[in-house]
N, C-alpha and C. Protein backbone atom coordinates (compact mmCIF):
# COMPACT_ATOMS: atom_id res chain seq x y z
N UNK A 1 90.63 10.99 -27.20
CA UNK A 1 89.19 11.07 -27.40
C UNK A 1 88.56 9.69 -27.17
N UNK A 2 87.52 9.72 -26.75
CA UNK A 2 86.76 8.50 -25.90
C UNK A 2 86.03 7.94 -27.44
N UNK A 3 85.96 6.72 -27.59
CA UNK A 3 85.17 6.20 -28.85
C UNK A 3 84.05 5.71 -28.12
N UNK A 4 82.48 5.65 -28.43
CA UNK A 4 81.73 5.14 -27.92
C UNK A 4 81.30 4.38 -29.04
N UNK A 5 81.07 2.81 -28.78
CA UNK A 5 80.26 2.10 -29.24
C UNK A 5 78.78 1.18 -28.33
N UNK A 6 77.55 0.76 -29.61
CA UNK A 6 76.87 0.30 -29.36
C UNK A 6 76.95 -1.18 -29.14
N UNK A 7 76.06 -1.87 -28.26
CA UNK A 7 76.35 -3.47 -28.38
C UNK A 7 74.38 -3.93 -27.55
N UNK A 8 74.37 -5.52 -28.63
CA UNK A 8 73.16 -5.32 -27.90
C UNK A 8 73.38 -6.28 -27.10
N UNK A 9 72.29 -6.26 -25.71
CA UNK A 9 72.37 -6.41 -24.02
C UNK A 9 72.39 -8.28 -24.35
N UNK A 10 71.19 -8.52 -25.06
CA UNK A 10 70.99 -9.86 -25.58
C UNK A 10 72.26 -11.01 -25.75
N UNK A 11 72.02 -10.40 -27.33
CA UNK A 11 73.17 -11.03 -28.29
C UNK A 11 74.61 -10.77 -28.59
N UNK A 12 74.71 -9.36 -28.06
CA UNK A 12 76.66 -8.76 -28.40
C UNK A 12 76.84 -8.64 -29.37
N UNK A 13 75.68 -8.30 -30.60
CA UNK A 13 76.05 -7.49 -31.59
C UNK A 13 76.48 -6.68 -31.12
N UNK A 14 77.55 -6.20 -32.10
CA UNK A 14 77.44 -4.48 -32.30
C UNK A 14 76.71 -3.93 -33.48
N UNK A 15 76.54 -2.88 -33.18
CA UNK A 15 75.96 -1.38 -33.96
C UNK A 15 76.81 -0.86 -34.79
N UNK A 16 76.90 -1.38 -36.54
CA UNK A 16 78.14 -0.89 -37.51
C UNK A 16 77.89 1.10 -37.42
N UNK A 17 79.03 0.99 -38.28
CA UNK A 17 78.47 3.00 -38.05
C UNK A 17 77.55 3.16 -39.68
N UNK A 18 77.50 2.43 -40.42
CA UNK A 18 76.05 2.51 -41.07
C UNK A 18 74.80 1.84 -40.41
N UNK A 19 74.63 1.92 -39.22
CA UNK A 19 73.42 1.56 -38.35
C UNK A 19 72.90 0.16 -38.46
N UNK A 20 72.94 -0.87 -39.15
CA UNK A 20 73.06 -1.74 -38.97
C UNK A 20 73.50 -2.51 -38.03
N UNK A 21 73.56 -3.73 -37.77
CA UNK A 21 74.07 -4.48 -36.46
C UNK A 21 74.90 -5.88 -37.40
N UNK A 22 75.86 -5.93 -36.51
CA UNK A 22 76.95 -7.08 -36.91
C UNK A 22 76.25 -8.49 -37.17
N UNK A 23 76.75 -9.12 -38.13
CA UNK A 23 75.88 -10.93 -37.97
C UNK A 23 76.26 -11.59 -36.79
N UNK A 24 77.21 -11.37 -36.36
CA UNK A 24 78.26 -12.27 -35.41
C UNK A 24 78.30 -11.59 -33.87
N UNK A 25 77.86 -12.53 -32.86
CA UNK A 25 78.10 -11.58 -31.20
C UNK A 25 79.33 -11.22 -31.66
N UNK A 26 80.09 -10.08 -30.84
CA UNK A 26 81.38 -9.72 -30.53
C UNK A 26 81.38 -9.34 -29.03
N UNK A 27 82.14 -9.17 -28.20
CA UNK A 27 82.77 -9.18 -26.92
C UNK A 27 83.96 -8.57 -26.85
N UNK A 28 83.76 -6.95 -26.49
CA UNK A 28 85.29 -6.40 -27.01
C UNK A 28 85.74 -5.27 -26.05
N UNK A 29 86.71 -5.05 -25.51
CA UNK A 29 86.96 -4.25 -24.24
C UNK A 29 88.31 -3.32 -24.63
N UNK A 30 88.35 -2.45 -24.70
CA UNK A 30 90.00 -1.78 -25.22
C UNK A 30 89.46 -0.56 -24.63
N UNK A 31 90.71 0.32 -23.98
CA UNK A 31 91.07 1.39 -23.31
C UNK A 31 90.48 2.29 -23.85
N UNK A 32 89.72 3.10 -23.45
CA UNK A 32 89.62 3.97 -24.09
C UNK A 32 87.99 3.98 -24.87
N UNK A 33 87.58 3.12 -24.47
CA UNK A 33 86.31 2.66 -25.26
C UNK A 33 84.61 2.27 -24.34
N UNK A 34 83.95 3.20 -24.97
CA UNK A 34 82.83 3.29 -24.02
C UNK A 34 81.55 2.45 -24.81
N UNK A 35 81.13 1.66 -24.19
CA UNK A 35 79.78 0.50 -24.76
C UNK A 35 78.68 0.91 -24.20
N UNK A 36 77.64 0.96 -24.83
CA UNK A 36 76.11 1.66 -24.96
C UNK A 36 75.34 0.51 -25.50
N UNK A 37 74.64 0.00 -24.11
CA UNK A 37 73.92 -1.49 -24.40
C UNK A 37 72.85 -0.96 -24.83
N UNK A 38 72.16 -1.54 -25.74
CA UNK A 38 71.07 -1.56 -26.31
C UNK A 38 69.98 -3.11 -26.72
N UNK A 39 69.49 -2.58 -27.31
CA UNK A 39 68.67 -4.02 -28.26
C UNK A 39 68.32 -4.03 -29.82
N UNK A 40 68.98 -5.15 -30.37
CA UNK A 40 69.03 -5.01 -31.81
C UNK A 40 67.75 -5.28 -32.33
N UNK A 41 67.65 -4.94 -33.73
CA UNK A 41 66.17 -5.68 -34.29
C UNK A 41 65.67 -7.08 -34.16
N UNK A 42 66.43 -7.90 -34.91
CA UNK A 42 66.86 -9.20 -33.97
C UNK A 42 65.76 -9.69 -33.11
N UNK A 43 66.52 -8.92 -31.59
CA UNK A 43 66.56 -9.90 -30.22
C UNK A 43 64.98 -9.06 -30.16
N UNK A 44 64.78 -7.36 -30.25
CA UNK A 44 63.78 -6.95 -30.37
C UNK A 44 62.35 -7.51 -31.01
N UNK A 45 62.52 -7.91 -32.31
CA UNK A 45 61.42 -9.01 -32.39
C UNK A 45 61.20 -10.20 -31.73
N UNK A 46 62.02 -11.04 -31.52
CA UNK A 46 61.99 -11.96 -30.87
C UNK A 46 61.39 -11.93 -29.63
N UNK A 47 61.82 -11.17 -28.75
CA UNK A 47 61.20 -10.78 -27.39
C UNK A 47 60.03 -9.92 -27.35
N UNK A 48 59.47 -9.38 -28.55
CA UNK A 48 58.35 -8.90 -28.64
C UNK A 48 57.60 -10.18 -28.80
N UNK A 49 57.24 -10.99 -29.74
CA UNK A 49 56.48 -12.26 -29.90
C UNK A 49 56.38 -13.29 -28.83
N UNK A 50 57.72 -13.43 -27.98
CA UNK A 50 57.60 -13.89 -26.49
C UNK A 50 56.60 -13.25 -25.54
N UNK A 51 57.09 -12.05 -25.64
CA UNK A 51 56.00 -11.01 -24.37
C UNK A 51 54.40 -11.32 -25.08
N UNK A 52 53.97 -11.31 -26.19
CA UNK A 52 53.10 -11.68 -26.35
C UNK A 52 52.50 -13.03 -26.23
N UNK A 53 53.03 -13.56 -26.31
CA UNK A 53 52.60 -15.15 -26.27
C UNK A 53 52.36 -15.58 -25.01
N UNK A 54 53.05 -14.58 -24.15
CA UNK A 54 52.96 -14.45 -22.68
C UNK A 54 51.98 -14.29 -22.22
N UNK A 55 51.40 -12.90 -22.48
CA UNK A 55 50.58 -11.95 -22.05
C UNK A 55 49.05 -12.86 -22.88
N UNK A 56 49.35 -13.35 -24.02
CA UNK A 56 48.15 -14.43 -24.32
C UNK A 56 47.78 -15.91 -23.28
N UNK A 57 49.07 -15.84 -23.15
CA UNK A 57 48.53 -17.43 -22.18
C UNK A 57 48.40 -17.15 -21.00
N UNK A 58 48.94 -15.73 -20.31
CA UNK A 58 48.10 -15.40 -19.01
C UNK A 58 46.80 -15.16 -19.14
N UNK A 59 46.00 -14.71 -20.31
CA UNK A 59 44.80 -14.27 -20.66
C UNK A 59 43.88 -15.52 -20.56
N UNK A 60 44.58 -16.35 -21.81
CA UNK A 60 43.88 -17.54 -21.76
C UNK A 60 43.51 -18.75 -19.86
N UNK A 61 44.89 -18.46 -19.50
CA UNK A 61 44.53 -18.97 -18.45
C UNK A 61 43.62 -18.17 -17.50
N UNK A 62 43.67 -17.34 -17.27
CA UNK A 62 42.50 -16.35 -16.67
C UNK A 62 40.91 -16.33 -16.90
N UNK A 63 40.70 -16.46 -18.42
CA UNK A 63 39.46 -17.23 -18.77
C UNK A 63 38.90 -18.22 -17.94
N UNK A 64 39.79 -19.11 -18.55
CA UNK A 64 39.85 -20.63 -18.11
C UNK A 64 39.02 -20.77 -16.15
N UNK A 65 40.10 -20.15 -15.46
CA UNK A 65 39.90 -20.28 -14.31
C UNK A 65 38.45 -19.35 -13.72
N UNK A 66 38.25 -18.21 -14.65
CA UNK A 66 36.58 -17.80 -14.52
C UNK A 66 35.28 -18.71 -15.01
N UNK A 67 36.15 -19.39 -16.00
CA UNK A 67 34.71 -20.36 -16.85
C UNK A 67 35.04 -21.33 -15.15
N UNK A 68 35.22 -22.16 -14.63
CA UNK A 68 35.90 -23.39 -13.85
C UNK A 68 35.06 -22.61 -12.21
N UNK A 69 35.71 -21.06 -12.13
CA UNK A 69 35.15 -20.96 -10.76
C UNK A 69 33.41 -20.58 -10.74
């Protein structure tokens, strides 16, 4: 029987089987074993507050260059 585990794409947590995610990356390959990349809470916030900060300083610069032209 095939075991499937979770891991996130980011960091290499894994996904405990009480749904939680590991403290520690892991990196783990054995026969028989199928990995289901995902994204943990974690890397998920993190890259949410990036994309925003993004999507703000394209804004801001966009202003900018309408006040200027």
């Amino acid at each position: 029987m095939e075991k499937i585990i979770t891991q996130c794409a980011w960091c290499n947590r894994l996904k405990l089987p009480d749904g939680q995610w590991s403290e520690k990356p892991f990196v783990i390959r054995f026969p028989g074993l199928s990995i289901i990349t995902s994204i943990c809470n974690h890397c998920y916030e993190r890259e949410t507050i990036e994309l925003h900060q993004q999507r703000d300083l394209a804004e801001r610069q966009d202003w900018l260059r309408r006040k200027i032209s």
